[in-house]
N, C-alpha and C. Protein backbone atom coordinates (compact mmCIF):
# COMPACT_ATOMS: atom_id res chain seq x y z
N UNK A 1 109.75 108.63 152.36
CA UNK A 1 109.15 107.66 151.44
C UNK A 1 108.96 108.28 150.05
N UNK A 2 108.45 109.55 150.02
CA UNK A 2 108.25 110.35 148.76
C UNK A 2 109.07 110.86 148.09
N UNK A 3 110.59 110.82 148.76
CA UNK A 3 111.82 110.88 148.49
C UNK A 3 112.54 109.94 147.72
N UNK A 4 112.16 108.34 148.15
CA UNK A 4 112.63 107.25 147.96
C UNK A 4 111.94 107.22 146.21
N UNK A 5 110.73 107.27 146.18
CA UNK A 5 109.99 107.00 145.09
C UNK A 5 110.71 108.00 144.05
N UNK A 6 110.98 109.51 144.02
CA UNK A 6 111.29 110.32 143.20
C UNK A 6 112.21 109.96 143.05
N UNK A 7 113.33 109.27 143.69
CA UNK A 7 114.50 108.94 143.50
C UNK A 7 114.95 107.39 142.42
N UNK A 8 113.74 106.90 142.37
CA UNK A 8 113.64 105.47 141.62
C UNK A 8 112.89 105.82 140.55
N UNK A 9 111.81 106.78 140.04
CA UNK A 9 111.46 107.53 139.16
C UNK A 9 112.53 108.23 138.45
N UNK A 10 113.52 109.13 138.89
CA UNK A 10 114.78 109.56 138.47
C UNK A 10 115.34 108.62 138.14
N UNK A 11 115.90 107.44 138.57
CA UNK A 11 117.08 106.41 137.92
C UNK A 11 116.25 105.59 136.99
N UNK A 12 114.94 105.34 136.74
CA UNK A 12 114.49 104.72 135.72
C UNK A 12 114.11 105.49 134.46
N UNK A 13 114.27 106.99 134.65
CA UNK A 13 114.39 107.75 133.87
C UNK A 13 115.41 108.12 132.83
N UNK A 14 116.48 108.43 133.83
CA UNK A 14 117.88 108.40 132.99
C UNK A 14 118.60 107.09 132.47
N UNK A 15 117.65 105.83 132.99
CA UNK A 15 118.10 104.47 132.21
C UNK A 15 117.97 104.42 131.19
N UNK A 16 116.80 105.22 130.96
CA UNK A 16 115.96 104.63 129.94
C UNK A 16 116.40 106.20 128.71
N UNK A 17 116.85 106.99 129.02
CA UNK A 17 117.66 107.87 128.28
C UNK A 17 119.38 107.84 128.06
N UNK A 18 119.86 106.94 129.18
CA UNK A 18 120.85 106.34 128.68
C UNK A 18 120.84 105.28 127.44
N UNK A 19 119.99 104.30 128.09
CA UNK A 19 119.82 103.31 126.95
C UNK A 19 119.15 103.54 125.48
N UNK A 20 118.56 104.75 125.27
CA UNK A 20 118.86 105.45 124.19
C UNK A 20 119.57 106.14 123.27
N UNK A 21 120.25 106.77 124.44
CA UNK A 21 121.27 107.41 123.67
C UNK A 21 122.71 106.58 123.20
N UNK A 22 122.70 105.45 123.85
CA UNK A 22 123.46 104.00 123.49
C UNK A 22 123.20 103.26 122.41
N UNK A 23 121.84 103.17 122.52
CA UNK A 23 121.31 102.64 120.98
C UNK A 23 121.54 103.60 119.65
N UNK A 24 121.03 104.89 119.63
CA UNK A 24 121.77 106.23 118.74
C UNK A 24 122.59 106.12 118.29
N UNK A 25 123.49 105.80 119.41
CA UNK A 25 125.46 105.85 119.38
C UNK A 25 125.50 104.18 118.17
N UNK A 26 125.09 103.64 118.55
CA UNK A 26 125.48 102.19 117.99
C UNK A 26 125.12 102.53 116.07
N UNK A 27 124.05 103.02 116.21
CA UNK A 27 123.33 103.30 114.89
C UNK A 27 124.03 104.63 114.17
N UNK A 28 124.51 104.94 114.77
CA UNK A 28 125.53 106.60 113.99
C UNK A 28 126.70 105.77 113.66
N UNK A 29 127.18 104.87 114.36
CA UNK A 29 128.50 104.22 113.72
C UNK A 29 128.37 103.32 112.77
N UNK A 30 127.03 102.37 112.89
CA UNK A 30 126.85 101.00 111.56
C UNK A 30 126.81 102.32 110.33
N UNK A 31 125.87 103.11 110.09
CA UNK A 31 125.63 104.38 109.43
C UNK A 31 126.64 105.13 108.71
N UNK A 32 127.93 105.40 109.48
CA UNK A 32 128.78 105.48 109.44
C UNK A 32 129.67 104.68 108.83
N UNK A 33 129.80 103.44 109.30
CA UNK A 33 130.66 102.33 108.56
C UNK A 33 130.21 102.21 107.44
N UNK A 34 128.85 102.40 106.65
CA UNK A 34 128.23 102.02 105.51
C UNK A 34 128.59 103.24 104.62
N UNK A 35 128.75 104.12 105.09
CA UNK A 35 128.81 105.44 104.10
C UNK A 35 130.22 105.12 103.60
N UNK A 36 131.05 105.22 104.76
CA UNK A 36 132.64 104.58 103.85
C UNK A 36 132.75 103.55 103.36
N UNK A 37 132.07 102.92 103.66
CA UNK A 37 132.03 101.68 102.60
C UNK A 37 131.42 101.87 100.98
N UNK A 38 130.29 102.50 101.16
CA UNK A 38 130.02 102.84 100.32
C UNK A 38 130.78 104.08 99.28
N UNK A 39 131.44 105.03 99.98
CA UNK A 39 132.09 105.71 99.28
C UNK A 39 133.39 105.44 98.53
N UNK A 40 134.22 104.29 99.47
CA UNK A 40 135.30 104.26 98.70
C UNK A 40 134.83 102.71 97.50
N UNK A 41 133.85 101.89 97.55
CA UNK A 41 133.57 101.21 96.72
C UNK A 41 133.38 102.06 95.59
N UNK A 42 132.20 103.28 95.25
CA UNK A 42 132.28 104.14 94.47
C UNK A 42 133.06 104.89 94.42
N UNK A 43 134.50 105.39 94.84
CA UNK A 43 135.36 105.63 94.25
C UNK A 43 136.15 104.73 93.58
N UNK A 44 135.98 103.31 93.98
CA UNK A 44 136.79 102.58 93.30
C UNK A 44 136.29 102.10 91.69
N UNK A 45 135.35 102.61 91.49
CA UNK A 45 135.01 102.61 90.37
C UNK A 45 135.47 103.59 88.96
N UNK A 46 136.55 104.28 89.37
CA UNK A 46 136.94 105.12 88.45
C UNK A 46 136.01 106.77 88.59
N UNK A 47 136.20 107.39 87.21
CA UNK A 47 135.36 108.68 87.43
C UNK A 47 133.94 108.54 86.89
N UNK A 48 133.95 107.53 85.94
CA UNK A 48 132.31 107.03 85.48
C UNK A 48 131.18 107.60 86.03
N UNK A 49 131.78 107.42 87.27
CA UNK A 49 130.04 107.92 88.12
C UNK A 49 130.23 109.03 88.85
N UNK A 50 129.79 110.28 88.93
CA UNK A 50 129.96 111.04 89.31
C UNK A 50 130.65 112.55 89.24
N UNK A 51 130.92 112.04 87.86
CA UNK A 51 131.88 113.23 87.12
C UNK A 51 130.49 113.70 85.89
N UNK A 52 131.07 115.36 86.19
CA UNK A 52 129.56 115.76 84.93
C UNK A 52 130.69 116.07 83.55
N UNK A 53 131.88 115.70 83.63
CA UNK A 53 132.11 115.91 82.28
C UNK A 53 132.61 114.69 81.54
């Protein structure tokens, strides 16, 4: 019985660290998509921004 319980303690454990580390994953890529987005928009702006000479 005390077996059974540690064993449903364990899988609601690693659910719930799966389903984190899923959510992470989702948020490193929107994060991701925004930075290139953002970077090649500001590159498409010429050297204006970002050039010190």
């Amino acid at each position: 019985m005390l077996l059974l319980i540690l064993l449903a303690l364990l899988a609601i454990i690693l659910f719930g660290v799966g389903f984190t580390v899923h959510f992470l994953f989702i948020l490193a890529v929107i994060a991701a998509l925004l930075f290139v987005i953002m970077f090649f928009m500001g590159a498409a702006g010429g050297r204006s921004r970002g050039a010190w000479w």
